[in-house]
Protein backbone atom coordinates (compact mmCIF):
# COMPACT_ATOMS: atom_id res chain seq x y z
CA UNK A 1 0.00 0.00 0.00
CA UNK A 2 1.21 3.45 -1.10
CA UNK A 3 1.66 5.98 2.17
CA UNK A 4 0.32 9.58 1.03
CA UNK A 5 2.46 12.55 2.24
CA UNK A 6 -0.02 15.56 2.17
CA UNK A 7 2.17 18.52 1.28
CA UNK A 8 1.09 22.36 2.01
CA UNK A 9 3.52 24.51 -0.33
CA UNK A 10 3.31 27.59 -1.93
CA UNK A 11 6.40 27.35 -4.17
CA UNK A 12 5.91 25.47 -6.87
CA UNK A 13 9.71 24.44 -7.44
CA UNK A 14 9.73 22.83 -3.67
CA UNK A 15 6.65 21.42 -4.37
CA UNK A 16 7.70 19.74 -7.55
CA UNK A 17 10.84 18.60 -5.87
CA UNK A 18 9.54 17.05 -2.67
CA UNK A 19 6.68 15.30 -5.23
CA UNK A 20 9.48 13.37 -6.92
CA UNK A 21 11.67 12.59 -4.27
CA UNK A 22 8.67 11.12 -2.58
CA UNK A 23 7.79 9.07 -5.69
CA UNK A 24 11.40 7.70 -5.89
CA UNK A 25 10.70 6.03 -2.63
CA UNK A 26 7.24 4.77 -3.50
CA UNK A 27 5.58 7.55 -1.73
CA UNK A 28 2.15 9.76 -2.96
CA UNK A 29 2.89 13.20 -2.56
CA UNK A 30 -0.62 15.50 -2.71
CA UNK A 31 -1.17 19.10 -2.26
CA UNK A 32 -4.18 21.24 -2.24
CA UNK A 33 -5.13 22.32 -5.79
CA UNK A 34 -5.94 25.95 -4.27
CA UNK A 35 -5.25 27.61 -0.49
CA UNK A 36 -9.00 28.26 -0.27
CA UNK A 37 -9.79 25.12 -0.02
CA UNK A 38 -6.54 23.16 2.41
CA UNK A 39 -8.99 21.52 4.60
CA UNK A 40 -11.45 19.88 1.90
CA UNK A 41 -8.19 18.72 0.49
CA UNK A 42 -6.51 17.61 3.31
CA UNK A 43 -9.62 15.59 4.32
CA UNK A 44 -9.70 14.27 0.86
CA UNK A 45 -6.36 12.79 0.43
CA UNK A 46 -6.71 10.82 3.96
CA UNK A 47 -2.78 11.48 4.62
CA UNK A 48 -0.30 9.82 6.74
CA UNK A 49 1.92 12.86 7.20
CA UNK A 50 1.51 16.39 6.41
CA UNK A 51 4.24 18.60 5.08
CA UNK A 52 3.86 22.20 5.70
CA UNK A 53 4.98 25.36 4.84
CA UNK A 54 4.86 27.58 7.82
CA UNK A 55 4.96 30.70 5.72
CA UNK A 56 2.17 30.61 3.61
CA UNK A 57 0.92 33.56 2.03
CA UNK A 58 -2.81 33.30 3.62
CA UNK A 59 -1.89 31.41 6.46
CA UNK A 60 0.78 29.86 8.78
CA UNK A 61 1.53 27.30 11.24
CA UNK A 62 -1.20 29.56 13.33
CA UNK A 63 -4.13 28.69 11.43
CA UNK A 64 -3.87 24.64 11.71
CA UNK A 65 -4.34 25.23 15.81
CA UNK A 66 -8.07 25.32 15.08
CA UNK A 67 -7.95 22.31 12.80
CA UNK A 68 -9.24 19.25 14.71
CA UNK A 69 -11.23 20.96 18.08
């Protein structure tokens, strides 16, 4: 069974290089089509670790202490 990394990036370059370095160890990377929607997303891809960005443009590592209350 694949493991799905859920990754929260706002630079497209990182993203795209986390994404295959993830794949080269048989690993899913997903990310959230659009920062609108992170939680839909997030709940969506069912991950088994989340990498984040904790300077987002919209939000940072401040926002997720809601997430789950």
């Amino acid at each position: 069974m694949e493991q799905t990394i859920f990754i929260v990036e706002d630079d497209e370059a990182i993203l795209s290089s986390l994404k295959g370095q993830l794949e080269q160890w048989s690993f899913q990377g997903r990310s959230p089509e659009s920062f609108q929607d992170i939680i839909t997303s997030f709940t969506k891809s069912d991950p088994h670790l989340v990498f984040m960005d904790i300077q987002l443009p919209a939000y940072d590592v401040r926002f997720t202490g809601g997430v789950g209350n």
